[in-house]
N, C-alpha and C. Protein backbone atom coordinates (compact mmCIF):
# COMPACT_ATOMS: atom_id res chain seq x y z
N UNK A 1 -3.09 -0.38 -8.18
CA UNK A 1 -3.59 -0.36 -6.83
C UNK A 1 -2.43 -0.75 -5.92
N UNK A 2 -2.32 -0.05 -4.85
CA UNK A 2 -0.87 -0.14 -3.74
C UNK A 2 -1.47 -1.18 -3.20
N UNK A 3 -0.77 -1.73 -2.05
CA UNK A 3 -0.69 -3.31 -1.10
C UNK A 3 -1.47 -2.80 -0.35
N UNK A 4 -1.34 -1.40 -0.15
CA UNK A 4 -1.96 -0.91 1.35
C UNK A 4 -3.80 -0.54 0.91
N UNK A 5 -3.59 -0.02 -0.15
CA UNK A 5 -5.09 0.38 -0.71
C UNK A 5 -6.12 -0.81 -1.28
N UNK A 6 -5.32 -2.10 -1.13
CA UNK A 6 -6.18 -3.75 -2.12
C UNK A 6 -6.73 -4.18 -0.87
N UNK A 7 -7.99 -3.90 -0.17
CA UNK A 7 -8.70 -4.02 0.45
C UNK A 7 -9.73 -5.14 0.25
N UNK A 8 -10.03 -5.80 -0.81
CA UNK A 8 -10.34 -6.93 -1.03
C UNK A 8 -10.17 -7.81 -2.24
N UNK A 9 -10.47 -8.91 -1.95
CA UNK A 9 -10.13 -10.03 -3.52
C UNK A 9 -11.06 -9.60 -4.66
N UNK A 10 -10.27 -10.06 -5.29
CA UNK A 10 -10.87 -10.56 -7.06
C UNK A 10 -10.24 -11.51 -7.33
N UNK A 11 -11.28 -11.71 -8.89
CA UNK A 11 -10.33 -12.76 -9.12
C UNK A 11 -10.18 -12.27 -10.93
N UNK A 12 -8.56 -12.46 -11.33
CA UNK A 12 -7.56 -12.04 -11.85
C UNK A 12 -7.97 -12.71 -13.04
N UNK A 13 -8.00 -12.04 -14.10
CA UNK A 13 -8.99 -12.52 -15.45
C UNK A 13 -7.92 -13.50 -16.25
N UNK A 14 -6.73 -12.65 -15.93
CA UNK A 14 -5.57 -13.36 -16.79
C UNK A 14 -4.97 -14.56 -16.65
N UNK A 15 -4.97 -14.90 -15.04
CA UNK A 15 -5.06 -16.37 -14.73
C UNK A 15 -6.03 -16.98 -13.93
N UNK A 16 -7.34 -16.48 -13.89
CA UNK A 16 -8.56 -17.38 -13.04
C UNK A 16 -8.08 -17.67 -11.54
N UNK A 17 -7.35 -16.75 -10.82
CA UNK A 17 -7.24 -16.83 -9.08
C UNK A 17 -7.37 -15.85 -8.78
N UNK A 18 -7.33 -16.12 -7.53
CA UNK A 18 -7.56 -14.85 -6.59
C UNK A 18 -6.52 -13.65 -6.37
N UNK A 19 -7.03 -12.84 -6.50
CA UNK A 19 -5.58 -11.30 -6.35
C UNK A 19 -6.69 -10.94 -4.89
N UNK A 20 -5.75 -11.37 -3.64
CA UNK A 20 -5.68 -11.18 -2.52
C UNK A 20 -5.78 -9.92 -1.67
N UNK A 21 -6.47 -9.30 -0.73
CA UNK A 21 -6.67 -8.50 0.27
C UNK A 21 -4.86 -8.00 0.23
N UNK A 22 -4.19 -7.17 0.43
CA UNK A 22 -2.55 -6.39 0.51
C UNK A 22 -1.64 -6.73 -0.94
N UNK A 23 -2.53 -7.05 -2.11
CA UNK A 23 -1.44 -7.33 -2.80
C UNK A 23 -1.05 -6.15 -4.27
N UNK A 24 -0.72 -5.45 -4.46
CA UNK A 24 -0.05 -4.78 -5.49
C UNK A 24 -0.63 -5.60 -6.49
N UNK A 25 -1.45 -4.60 -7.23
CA UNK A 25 -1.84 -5.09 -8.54
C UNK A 25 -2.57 -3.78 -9.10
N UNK A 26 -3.11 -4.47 -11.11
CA UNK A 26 -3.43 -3.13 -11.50
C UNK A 26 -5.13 -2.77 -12.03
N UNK A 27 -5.65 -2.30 -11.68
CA UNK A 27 -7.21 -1.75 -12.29
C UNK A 27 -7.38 -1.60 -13.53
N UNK A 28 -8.00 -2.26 -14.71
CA UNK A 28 -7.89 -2.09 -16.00
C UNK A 28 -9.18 -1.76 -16.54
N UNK A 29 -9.59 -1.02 -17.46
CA UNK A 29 -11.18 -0.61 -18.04
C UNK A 29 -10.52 0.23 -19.60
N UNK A 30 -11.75 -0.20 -20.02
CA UNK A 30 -11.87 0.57 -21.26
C UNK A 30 -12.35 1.95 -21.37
N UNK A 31 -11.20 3.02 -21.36
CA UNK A 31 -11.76 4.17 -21.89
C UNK A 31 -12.61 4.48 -22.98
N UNK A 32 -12.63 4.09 -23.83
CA UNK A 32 -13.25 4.25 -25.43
C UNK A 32 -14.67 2.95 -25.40
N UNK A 33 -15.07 2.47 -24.26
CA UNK A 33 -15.97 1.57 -24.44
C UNK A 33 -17.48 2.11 -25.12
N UNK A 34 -17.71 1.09 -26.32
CA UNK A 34 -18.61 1.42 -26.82
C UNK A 34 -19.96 2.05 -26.65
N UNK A 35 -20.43 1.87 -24.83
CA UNK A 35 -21.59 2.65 -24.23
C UNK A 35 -20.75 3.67 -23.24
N UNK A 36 -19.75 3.96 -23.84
CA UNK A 36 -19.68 4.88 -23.02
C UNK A 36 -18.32 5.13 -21.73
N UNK A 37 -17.92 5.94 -21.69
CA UNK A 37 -17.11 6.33 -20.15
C UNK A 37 -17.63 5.10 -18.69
N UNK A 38 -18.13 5.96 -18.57
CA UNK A 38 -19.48 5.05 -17.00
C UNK A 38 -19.41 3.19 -17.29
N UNK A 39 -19.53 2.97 -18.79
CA UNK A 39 -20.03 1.46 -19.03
C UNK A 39 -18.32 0.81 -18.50
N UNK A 40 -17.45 1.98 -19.32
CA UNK A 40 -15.75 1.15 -19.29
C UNK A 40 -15.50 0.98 -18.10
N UNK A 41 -16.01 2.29 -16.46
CA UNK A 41 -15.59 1.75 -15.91
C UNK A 41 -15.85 0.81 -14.66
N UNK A 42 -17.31 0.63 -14.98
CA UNK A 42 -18.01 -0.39 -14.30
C UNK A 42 -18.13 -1.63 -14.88
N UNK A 43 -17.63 -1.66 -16.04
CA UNK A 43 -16.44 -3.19 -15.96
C UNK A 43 -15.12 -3.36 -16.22
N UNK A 44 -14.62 -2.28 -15.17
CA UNK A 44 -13.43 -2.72 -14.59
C UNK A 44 -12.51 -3.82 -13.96
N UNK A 45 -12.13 -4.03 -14.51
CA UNK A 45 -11.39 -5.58 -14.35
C UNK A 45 -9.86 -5.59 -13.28
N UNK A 46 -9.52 -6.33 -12.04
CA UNK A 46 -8.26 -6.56 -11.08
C UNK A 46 -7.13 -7.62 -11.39
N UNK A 47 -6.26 -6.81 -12.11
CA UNK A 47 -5.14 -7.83 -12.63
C UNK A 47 -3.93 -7.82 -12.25
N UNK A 48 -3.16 -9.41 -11.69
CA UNK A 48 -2.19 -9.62 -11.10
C UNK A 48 -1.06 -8.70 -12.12
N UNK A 49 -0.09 -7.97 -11.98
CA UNK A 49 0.61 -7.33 -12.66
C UNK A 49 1.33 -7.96 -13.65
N UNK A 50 1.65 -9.54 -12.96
CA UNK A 50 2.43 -10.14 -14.04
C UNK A 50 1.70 -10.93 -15.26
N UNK A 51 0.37 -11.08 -14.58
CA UNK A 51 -0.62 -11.29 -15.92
C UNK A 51 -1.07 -10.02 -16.94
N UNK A 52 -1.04 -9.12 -16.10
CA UNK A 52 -1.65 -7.57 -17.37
C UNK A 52 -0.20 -7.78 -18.62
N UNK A 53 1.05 -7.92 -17.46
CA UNK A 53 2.27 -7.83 -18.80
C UNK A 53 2.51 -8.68 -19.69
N UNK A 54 2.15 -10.29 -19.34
CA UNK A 54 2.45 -11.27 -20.43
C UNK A 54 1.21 -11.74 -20.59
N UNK A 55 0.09 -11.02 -20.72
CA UNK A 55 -1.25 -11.23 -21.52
C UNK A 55 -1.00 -11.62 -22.96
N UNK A 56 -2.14 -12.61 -23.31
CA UNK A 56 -1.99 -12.60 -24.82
C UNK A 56 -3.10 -11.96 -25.16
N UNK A 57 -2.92 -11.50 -26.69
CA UNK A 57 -3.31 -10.80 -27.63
C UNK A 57 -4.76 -11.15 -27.14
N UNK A 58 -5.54 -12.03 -26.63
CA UNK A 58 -7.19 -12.27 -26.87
C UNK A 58 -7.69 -11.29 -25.71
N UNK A 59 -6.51 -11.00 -24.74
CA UNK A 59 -7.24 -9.90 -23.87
C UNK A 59 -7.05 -8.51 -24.12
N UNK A 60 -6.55 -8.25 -25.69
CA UNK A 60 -5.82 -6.76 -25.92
C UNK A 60 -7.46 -6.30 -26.86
């Protein structure tokens, strides 16, 4: 998601804060989710970029 398109908060699974209204970050979902397309991506998850990259293994 661009700075210009992050139109509102979440909060960032990988470290429990807020990923802010303008900030560059990335949209994550499970393609292959077990109910389905629709299920992966309506729990879609907003992650600070530098948490998606040095995630540990319990969120892979």
């Amino acid at each position: 998601m661009t700075a210009k398109r992050a139109e509102k908060a979440y909060i960032c699974p990988g470290c429990s804060t807020a990923v802010l209204p303008g900030i560059a970050h990335l949209v994550v979902w499970q393609d292959d989710h077990l109910f389905g397309a629709a299920a992966g991506l309506a729990e879609r998850r907003h992650w600070h970029t530098n948490c998606w990259t040095s995630r540990s293994y319990r969120h892979r």
